[in-house]
PDB file of N, CA and C in Angstrom:
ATOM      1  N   UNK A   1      18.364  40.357  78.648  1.00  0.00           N
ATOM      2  CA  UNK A   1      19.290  41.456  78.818  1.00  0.00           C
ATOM      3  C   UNK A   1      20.421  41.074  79.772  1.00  0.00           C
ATOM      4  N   UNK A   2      19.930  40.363  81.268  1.00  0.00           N
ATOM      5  CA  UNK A   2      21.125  39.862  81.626  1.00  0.00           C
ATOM      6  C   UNK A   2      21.970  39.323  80.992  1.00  0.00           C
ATOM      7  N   UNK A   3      21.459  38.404  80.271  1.00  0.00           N
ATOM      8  CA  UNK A   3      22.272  37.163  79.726  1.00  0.00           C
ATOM      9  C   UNK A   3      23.509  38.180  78.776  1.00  0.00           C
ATOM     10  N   UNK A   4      23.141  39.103  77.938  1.00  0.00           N
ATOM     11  CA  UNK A   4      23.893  39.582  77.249  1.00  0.00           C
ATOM     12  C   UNK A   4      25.052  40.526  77.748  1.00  0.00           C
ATOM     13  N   UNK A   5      24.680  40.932  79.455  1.00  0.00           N
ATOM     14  CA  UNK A   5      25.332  41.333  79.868  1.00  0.00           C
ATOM     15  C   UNK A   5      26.471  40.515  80.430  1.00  0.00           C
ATOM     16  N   UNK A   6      25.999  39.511  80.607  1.00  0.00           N
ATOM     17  CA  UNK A   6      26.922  38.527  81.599  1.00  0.00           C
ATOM     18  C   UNK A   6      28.093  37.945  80.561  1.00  0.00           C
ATOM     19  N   UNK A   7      27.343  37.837  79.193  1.00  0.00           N
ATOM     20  CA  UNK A   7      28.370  37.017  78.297  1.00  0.00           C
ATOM     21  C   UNK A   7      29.098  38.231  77.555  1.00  0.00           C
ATOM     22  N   UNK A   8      28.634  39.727  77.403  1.00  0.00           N
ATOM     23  CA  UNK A   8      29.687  40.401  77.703  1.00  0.00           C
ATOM     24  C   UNK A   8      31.059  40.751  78.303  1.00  0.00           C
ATOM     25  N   UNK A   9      30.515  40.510  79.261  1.00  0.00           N
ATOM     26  CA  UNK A   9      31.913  40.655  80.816  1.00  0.00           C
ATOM     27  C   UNK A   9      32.395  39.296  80.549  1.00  0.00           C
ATOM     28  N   UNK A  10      32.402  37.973  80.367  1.00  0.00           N
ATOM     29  CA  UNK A  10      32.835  37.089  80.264  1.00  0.00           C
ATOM     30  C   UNK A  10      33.808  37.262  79.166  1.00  0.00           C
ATOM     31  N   UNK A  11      33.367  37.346  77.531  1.00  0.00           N
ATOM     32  CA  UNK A  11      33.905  37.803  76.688  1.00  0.00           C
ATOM     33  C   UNK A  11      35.503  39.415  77.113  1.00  0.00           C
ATOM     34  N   UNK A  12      35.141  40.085  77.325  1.00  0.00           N
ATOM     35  CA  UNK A  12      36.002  40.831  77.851  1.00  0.00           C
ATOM     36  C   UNK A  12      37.148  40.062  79.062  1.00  0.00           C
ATOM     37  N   UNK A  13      36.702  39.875  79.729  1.00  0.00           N
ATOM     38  CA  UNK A  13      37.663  39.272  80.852  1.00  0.00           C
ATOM     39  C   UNK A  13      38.770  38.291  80.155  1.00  0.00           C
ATOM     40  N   UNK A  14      37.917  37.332  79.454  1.00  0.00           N
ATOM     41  CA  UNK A  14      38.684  36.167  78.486  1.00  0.00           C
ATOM     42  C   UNK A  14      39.650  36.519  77.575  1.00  0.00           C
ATOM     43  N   UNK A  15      39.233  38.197  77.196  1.00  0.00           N
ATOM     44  CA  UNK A  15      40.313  39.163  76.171  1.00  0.00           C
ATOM     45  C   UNK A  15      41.125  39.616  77.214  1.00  0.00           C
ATOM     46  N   UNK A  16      41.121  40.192  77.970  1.00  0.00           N
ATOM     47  CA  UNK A  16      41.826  40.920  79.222  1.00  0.00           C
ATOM     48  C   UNK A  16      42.916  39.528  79.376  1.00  0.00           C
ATOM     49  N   UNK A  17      42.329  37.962  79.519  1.00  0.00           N
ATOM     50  CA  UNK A  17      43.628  37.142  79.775  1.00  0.00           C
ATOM     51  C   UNK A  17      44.614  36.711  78.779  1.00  0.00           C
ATOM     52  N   UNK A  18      43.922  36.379  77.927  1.00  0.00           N
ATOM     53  CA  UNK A  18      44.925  36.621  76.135  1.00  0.00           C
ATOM     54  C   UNK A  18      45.568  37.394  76.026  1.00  0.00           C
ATOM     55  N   UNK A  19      45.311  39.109  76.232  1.00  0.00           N
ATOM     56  CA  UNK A  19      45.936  40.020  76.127  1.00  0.00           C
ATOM     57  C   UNK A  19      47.422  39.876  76.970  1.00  0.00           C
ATOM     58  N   UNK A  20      47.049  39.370  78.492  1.00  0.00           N
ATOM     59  CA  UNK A  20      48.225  39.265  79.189  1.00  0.00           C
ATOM     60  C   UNK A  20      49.327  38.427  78.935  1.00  0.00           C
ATOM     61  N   UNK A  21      48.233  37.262  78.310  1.00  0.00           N
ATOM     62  CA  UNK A  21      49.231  36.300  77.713  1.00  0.00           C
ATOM     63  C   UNK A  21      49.897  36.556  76.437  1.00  0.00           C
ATOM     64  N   UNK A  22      49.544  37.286  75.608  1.00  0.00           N
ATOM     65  CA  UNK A  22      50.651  37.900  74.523  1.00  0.00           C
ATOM     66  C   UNK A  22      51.592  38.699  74.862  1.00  0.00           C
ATOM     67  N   UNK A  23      51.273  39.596  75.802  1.00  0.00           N
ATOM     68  CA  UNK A  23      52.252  40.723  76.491  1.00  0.00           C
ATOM     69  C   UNK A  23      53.164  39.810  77.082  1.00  0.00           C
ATOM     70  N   UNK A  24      52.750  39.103  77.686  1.00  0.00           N
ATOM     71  CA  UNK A  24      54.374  38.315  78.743  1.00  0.00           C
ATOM     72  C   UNK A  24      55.130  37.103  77.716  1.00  0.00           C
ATOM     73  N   UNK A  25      54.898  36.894  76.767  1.00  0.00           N
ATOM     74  CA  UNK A  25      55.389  35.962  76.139  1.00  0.00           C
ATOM     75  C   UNK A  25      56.360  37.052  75.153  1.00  0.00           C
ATOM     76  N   UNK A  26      55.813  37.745  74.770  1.00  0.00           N
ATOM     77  CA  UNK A  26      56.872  38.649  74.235  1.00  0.00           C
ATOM     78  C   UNK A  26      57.357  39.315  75.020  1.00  0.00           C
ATOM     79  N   UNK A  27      57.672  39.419  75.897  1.00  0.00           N
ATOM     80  CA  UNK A  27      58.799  39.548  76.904  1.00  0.00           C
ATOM     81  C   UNK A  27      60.162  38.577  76.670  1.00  0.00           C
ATOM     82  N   UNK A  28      59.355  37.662  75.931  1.00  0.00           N
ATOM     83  CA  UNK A  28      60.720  36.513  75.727  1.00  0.00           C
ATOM     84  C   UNK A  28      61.758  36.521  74.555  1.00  0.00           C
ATOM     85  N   UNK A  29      62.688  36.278  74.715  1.00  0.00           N
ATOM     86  CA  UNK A  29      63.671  36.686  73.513  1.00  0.00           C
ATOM     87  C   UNK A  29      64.359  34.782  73.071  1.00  0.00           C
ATOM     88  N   UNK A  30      63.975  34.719  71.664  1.00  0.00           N
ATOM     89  CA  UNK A  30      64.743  33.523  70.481  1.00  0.00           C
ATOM     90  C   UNK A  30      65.446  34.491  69.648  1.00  0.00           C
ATOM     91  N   UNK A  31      66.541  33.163  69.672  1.00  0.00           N
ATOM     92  CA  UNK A  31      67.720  33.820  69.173  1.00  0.00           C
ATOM     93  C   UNK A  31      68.060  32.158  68.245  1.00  0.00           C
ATOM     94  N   UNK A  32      68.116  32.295  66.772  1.00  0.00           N
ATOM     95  CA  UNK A  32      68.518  30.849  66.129  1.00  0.00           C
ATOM     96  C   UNK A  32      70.312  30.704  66.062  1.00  0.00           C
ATOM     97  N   UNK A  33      70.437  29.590  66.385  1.00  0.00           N
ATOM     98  CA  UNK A  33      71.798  29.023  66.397  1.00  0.00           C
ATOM     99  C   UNK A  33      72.462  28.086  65.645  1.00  0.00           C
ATOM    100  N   UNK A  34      73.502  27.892  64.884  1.00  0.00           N
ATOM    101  CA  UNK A  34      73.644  27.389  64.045  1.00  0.00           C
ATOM    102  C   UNK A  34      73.309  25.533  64.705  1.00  0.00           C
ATOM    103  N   UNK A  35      72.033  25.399  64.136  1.00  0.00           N
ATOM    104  CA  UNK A  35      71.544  23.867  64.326  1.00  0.00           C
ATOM    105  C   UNK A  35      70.410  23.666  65.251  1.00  0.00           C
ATOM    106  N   UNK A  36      70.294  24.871  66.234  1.00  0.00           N
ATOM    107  CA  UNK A  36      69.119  24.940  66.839  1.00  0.00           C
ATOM    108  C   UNK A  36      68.989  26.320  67.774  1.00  0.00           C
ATOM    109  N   UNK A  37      68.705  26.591  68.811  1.00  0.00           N
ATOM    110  CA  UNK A  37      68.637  28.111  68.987  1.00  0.00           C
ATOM    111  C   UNK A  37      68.814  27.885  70.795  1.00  0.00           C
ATOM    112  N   UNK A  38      69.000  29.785  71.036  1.00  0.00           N
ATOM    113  CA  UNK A  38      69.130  30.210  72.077  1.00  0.00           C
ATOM    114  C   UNK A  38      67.529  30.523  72.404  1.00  0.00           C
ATOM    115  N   UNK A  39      66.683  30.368  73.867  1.00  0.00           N
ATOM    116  CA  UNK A  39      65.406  30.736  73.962  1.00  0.00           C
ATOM    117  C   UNK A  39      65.803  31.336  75.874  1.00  0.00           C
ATOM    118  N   UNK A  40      65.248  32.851  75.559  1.00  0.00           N
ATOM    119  CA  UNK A  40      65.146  33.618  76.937  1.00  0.00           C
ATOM    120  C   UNK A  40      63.914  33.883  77.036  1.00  0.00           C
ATOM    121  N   UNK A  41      63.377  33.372  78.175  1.00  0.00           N
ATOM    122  CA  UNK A  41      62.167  33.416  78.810  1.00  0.00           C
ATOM    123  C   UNK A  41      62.112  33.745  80.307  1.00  0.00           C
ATOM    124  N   UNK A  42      61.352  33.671  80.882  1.00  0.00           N
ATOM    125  CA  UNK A  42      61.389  33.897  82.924  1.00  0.00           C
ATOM    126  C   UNK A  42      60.640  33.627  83.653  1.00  0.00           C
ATOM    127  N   UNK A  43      60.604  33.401  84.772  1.00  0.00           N
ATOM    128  CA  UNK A  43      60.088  33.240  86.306  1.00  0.00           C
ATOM    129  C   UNK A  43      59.608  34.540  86.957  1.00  0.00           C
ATOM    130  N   UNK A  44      58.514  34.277  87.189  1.00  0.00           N
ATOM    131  CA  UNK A  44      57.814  35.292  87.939  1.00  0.00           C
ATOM    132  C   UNK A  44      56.762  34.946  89.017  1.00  0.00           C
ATOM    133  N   UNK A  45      55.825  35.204  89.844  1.00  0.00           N
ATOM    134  CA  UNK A  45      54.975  35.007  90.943  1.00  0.00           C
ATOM    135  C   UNK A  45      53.891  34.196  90.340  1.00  0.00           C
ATOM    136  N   UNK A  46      53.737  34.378  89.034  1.00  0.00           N
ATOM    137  CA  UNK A  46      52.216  33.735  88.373  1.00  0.00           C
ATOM    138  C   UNK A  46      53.415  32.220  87.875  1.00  0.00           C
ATOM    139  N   UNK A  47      54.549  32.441  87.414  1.00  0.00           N
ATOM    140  CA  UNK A  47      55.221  31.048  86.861  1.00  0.00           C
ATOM    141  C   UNK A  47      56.505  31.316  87.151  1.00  0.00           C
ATOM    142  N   UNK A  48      56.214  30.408  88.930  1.00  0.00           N
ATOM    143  CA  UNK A  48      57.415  30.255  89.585  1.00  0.00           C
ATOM    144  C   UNK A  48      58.655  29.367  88.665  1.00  0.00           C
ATOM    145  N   UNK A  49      59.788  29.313  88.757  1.00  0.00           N
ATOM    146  CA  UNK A  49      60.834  28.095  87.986  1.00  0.00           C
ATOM    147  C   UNK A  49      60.890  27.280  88.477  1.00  0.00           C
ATOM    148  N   UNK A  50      60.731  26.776  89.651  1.00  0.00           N
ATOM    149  CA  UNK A  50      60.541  25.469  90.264  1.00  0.00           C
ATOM    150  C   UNK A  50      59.333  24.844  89.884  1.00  0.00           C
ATOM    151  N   UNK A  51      58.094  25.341  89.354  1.00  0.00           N
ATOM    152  CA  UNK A  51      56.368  24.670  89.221  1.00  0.00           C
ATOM    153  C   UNK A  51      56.467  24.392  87.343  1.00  0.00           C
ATOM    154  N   UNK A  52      56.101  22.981  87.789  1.00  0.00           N
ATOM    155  CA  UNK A  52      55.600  22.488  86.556  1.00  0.00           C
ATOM    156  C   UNK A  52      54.830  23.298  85.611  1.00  0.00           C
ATOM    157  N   UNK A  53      53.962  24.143  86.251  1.00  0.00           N
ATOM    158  CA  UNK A  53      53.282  25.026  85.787  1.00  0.00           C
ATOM    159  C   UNK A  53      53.743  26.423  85.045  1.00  0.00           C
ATOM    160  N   UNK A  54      54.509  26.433  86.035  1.00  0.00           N
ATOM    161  CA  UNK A  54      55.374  27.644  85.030  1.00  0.00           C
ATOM    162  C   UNK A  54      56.076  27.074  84.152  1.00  0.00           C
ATOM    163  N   UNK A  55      56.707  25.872  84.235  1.00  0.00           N
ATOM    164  CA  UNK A  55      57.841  25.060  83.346  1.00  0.00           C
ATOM    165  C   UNK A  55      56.638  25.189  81.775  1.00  0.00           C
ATOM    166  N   UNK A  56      55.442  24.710  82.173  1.00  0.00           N
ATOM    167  CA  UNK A  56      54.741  24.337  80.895  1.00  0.00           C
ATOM    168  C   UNK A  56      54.745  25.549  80.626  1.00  0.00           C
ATOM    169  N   UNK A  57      53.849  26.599  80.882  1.00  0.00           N
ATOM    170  CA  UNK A  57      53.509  28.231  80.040  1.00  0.00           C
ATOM    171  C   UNK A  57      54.971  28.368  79.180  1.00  0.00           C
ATOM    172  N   UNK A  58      55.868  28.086  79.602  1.00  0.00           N
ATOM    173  CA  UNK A  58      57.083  28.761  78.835  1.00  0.00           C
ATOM    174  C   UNK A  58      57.479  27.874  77.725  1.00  0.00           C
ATOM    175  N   UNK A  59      57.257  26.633  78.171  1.00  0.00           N
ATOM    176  CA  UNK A  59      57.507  25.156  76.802  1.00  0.00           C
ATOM    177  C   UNK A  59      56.720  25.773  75.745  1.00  0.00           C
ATOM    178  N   UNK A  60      55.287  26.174  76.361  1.00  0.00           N
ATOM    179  CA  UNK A  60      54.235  26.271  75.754  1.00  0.00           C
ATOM    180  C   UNK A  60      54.487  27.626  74.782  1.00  0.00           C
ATOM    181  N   UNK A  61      55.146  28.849  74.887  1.00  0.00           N
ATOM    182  CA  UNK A  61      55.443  29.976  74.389  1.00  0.00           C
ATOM    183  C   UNK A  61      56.545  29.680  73.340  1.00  0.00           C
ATOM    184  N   UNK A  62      57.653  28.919  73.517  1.00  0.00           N
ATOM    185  CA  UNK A  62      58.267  28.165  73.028  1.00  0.00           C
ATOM    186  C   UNK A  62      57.837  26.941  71.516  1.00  0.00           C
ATOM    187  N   UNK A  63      57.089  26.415  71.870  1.00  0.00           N
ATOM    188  CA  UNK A  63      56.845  25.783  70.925  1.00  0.00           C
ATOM    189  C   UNK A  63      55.385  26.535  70.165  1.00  0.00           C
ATOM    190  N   UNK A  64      54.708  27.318  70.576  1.00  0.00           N
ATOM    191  CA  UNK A  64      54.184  28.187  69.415  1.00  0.00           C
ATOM    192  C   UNK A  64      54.921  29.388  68.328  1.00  0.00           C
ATOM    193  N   UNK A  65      56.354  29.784  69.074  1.00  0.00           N
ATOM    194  CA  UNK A  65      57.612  30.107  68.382  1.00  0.00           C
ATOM    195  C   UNK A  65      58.018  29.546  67.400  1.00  0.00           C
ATOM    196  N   UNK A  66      58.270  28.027  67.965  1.00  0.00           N
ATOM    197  CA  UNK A  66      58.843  27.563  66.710  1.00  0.00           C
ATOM    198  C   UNK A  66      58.124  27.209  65.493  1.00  0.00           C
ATOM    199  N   UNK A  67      56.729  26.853  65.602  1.00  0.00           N
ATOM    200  CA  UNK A  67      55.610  26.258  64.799  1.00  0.00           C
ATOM    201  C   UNK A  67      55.416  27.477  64.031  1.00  0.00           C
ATOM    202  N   UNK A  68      55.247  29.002  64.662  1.00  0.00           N
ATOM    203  CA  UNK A  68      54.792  29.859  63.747  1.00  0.00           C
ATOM    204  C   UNK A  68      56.186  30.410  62.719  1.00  0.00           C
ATOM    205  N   UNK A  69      57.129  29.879  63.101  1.00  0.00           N
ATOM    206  CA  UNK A  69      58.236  30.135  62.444  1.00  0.00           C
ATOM    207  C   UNK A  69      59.164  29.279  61.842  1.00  0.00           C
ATOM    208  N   UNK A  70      58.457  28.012  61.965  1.00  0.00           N
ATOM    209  CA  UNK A  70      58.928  26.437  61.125  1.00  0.00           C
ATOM    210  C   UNK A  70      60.215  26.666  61.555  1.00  0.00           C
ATOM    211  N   UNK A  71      60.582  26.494  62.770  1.00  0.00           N
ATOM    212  CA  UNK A  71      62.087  26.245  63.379  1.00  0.00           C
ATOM    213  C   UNK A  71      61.990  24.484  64.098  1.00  0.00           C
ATOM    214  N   UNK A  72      62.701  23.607  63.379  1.00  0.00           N
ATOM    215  CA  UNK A  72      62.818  22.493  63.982  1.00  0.00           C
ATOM    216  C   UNK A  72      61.618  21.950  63.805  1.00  0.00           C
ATOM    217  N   UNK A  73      61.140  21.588  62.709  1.00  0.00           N
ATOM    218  CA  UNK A  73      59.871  21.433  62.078  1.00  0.00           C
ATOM    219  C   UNK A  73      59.626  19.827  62.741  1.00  0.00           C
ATOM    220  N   UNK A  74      61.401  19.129  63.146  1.00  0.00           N
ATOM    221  CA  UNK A  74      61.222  17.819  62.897  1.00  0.00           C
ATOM    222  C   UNK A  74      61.442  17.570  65.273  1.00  0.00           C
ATOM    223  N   UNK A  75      61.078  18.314  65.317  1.00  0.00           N
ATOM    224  CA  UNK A  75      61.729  18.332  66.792  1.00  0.00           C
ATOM    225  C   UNK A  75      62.223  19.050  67.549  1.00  0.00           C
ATOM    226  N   UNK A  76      62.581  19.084  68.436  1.00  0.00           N
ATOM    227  CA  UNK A  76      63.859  19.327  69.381  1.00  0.00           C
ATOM    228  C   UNK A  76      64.148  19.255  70.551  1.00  0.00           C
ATOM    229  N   UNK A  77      65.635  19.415  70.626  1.00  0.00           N
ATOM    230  CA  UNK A  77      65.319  18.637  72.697  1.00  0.00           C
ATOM    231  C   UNK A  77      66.447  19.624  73.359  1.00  0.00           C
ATOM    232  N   UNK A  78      65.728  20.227  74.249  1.00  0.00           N
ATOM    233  CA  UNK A  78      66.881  21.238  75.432  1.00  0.00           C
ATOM    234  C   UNK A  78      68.025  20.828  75.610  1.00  0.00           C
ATOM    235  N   UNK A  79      68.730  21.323  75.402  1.00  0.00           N
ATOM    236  CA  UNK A  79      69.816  20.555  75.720  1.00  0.00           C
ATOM    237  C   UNK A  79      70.734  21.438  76.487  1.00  0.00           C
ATOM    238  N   UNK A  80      70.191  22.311  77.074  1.00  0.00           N
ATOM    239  CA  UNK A  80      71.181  22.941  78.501  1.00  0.00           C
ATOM    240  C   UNK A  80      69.999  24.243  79.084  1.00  0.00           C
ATOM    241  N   UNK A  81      69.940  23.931  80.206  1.00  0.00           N
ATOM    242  CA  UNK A  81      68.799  25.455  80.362  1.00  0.00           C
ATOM    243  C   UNK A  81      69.724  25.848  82.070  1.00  0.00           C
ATOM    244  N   UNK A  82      69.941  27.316  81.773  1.00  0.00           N
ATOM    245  CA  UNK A  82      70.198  27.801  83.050  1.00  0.00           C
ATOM    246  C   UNK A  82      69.159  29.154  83.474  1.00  0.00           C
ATOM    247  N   UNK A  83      69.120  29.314  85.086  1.00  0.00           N
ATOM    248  CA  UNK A  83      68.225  30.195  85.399  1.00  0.00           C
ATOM    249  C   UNK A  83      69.796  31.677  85.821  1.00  0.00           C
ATOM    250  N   UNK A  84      68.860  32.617  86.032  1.00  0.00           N
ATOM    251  CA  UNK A  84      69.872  33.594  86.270  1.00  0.00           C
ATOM    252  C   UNK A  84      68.725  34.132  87.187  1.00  0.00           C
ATOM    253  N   UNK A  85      69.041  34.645  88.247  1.00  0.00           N
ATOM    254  CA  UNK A  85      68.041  34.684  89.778  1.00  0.00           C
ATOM    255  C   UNK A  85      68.351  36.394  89.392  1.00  0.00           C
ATOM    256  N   UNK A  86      66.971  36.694  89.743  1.00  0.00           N
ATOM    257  CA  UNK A  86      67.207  39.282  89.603  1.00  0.00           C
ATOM    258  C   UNK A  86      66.603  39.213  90.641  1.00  0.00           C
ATOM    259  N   UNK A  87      66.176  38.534  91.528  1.00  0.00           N
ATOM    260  CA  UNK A  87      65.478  38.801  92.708  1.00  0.00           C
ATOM    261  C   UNK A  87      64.643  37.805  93.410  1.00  0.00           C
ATOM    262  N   UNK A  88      64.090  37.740  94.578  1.00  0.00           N
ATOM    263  CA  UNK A  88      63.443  36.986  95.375  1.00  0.00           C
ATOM    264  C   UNK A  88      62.138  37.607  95.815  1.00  0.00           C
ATOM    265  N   UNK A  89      60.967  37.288  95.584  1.00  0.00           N
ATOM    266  CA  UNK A  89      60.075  37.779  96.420  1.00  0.00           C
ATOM    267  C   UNK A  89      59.083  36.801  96.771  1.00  0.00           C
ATOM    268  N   UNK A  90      58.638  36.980  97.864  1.00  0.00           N
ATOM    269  CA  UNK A  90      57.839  36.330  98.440  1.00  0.00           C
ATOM    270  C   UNK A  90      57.822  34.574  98.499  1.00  0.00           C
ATOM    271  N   UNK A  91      59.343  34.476  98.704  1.00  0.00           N
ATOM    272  CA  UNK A  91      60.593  33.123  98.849  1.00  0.00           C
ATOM    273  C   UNK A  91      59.991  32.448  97.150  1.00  0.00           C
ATOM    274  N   UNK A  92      59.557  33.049  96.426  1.00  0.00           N
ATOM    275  CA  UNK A  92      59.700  32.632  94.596  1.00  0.00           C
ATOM    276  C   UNK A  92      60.703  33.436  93.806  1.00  0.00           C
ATOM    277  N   UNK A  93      62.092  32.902  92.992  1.00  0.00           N
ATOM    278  CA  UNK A  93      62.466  33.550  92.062  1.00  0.00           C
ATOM    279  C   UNK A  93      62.301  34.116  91.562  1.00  0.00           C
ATOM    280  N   UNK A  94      63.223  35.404  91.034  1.00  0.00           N
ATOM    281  CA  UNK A  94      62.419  36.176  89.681  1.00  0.00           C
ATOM    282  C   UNK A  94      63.431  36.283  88.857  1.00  0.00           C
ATOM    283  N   UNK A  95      63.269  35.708  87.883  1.00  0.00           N
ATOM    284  CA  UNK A  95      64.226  35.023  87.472  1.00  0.00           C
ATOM    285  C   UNK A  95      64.278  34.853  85.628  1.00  0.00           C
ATOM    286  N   UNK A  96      65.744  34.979  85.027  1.00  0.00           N
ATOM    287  CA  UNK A  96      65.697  34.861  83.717  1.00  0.00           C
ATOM    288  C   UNK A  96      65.983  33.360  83.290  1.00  0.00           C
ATOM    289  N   UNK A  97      65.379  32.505  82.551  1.00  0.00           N
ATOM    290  CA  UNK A  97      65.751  31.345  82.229  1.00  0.00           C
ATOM    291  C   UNK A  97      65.820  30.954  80.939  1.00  0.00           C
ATOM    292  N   UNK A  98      67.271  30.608  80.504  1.00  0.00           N
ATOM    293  CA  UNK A  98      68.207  30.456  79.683  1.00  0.00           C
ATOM    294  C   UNK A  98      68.156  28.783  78.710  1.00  0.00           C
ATOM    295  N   UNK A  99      67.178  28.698  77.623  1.00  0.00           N
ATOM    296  CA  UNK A  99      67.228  27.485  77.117  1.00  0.00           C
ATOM    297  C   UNK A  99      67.936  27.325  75.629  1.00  0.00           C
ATOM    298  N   UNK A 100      68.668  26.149  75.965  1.00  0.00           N
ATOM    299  CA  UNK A 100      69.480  26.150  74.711  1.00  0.00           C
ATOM    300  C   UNK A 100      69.296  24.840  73.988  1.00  0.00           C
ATOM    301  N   UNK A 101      68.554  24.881  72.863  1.00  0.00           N
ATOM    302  CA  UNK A 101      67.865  23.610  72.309  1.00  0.00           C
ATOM    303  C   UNK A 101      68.584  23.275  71.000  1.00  0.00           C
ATOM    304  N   UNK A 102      68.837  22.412  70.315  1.00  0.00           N
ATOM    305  CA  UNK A 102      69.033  21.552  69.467  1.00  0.00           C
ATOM    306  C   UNK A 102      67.913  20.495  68.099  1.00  0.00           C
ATOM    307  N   UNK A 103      67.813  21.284  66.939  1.00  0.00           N
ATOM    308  CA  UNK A 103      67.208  20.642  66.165  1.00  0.00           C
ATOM    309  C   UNK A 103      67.314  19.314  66.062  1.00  0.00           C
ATOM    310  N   UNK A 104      66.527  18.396  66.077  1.00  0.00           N
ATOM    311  CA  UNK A 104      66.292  16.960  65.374  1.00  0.00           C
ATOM    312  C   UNK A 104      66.126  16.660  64.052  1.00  0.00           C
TER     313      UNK A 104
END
């Protein structure tokens, strides 16, 4: 009975983080451009813009975009990204970041 309880709450919690992770990724706005596209994504306390870590979650939101939507089937490479700063807290950006990529 424990056991079923425990892998309950495990199961749930693991949905509870998926869940968050679909909610904040659609927060993000693609926009296609003639040859490759506009991609708005952001910086927040969990994925600062300075941390590799945040850099990946957003590559990472990014390229399940394009795969589920066969955009740049053969590639592609950033080719200009700017941040736009809405606030500071707790000395981390919060921040909109602006990628502008190019099909291969």
């Amino acid at each position: 009975m424990r056991y079923l309880v425990l892998t309950t709450l495990a199961v749930s919690v693991l949905s509870a983080c998926a869940s968050i992770h679909d909610m904040d990724k659609s927060a993000t706005h693609f926009e296609p451009t003639p040859g490759g596209f506009r991609y708005q994504a952001f910086s927040d306390l969990l994925r600062p813009e300075g941390s590799e870590a945040g850099e990946a979650v957003r590559m990472r939101w990014l390229n399940e975009y394009l795969a589920s939507n066969n955009i740049c089937p053969s590639g592609y490479e950033i080719s200009d990204r700017k941040v736009v700063v809405r606030d500071v807290i707790a000395g981390e950006k919060i921040a909109d970041i602006v990628y502008y990529g190019t099909c291969k």
